[in-house]
C-alpha atoms as a PDB file:
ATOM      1  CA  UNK A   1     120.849 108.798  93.095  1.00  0.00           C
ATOM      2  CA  UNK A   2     118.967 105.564  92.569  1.00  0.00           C
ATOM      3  CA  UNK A   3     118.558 103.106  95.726  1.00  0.00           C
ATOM      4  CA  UNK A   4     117.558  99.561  96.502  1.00  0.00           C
ATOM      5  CA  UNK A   5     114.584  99.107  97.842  1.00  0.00           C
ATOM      6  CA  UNK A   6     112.745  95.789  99.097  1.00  0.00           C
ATOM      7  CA  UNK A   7     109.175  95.700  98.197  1.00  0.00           C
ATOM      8  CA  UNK A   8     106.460  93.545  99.696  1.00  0.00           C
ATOM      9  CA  UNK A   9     103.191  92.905  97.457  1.00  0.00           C
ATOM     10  CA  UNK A  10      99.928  91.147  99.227  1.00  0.00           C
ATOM     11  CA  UNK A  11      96.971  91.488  96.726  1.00  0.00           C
ATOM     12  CA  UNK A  12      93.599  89.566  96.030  1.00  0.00           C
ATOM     13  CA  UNK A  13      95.052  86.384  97.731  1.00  0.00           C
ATOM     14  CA  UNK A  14      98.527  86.771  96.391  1.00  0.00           C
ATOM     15  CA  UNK A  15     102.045  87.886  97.672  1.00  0.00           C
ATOM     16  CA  UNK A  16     105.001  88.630  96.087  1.00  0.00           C
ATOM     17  CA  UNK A  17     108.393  89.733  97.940  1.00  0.00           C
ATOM     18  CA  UNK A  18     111.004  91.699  94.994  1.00  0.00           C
ATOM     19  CA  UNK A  19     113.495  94.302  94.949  1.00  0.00           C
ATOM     20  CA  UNK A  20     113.910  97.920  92.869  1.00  0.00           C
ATOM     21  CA  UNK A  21     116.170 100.131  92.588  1.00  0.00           C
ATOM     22  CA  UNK A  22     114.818 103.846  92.454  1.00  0.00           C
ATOM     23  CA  UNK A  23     114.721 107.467  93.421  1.00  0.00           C
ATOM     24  CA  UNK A  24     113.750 107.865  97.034  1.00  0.00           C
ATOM     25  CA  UNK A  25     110.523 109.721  95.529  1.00  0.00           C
ATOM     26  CA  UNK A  26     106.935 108.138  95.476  1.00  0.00           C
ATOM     27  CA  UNK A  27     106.467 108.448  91.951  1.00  0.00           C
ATOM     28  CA  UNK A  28     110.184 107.151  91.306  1.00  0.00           C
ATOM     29  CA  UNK A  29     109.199 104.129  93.029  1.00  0.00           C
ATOM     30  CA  UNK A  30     105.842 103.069  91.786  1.00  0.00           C
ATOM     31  CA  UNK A  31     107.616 103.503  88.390  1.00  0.00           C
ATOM     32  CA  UNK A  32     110.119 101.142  89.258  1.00  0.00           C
ATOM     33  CA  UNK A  33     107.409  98.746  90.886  1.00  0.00           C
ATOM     34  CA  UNK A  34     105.400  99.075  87.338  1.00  0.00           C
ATOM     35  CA  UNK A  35     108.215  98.117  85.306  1.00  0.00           C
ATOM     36  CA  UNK A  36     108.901  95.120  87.146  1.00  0.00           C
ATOM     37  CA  UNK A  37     105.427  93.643  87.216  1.00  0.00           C
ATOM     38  CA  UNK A  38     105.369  94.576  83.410  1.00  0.00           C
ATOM     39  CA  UNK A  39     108.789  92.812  82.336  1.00  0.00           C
ATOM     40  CA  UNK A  40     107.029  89.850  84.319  1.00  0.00           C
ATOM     41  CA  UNK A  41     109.996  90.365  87.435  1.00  0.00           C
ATOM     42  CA  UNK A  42     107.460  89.133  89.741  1.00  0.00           C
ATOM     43  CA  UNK A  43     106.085  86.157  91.106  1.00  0.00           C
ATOM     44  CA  UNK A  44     102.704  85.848  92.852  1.00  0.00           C
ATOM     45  CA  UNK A  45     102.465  82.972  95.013  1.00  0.00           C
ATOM     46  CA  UNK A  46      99.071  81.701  96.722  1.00  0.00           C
ATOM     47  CA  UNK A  47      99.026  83.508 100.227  1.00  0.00           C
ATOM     48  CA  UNK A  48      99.085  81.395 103.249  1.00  0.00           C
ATOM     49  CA  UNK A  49      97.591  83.412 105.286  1.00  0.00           C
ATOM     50  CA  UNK A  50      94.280  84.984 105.163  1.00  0.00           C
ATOM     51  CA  UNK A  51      94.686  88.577 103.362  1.00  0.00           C
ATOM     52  CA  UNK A  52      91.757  89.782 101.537  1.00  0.00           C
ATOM     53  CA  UNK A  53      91.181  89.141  98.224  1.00  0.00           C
ATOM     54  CA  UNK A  54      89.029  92.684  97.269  1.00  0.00           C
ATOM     55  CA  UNK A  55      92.085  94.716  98.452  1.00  0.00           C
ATOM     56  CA  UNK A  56      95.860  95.252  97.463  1.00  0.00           C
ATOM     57  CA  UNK A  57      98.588  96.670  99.658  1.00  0.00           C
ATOM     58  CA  UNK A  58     101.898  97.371  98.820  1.00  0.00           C
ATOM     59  CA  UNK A  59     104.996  98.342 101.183  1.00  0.00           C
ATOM     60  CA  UNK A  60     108.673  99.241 100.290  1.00  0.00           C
ATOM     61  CA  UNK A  61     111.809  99.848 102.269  1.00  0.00           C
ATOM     62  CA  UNK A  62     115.379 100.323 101.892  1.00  0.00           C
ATOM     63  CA  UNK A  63     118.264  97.942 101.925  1.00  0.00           C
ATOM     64  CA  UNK A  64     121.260  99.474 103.296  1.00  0.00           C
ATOM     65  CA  UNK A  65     124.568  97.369 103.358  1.00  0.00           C
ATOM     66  CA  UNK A  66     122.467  93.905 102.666  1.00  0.00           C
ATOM     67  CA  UNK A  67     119.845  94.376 105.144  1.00  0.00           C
ATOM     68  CA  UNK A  68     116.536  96.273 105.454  1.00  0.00           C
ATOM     69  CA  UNK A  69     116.581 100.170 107.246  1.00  0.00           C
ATOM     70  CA  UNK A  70     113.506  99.236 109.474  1.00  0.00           C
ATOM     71  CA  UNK A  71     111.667 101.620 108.572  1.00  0.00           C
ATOM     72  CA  UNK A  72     108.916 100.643 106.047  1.00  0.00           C
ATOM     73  CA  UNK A  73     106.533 102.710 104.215  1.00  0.00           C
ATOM     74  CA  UNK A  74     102.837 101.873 103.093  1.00  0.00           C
ATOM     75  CA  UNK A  75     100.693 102.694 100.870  1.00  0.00           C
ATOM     76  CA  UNK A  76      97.263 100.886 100.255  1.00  0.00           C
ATOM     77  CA  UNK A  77      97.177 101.126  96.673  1.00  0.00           C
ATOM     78  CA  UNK A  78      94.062  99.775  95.031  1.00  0.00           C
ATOM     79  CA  UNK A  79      90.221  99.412  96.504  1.00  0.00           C
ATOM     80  CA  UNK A  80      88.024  97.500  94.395  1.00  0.00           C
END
């Protein structure tokens, strides 16, 4: 059963704030996260805040009913 997750994207400089809707399974979800960045589904804006620009993190949670569970996962995802 697929579900909506909210997904939070801070890299070199960058954020971008989306939603998915996958498999509550790692692997499910990067998937998802891929195919959005490749059908050009998400747009970086110029970070106001300070976040690094050598590093990329990436965070996801689930929308239940409309709003977020709270509970957010993370997962540094690229080191350059």
């Amino acid at each position: 059963m697929t579900k909506l997750f909210n997904v939070r994207l801070r890299a070199y400089g960058y954020v971008a704030d989306f939603n998915i809707n996958a498999e509550d399974t790692a692997e499910s979800i990067e998937n998802a996260i891929l195919d959005k960045i490749g059908q050009n589904g998400v747009l970086l804006k110029d970070s106001d805040r300070a976040y690094s620009k050598s590093k990329c993190w990436i965070t996801y949670e689930e929308v239940v009913d409309g709003s977020r569970s709270g509970s957010l996962q993370k997962e540094e995802a690229i080191r350059t």
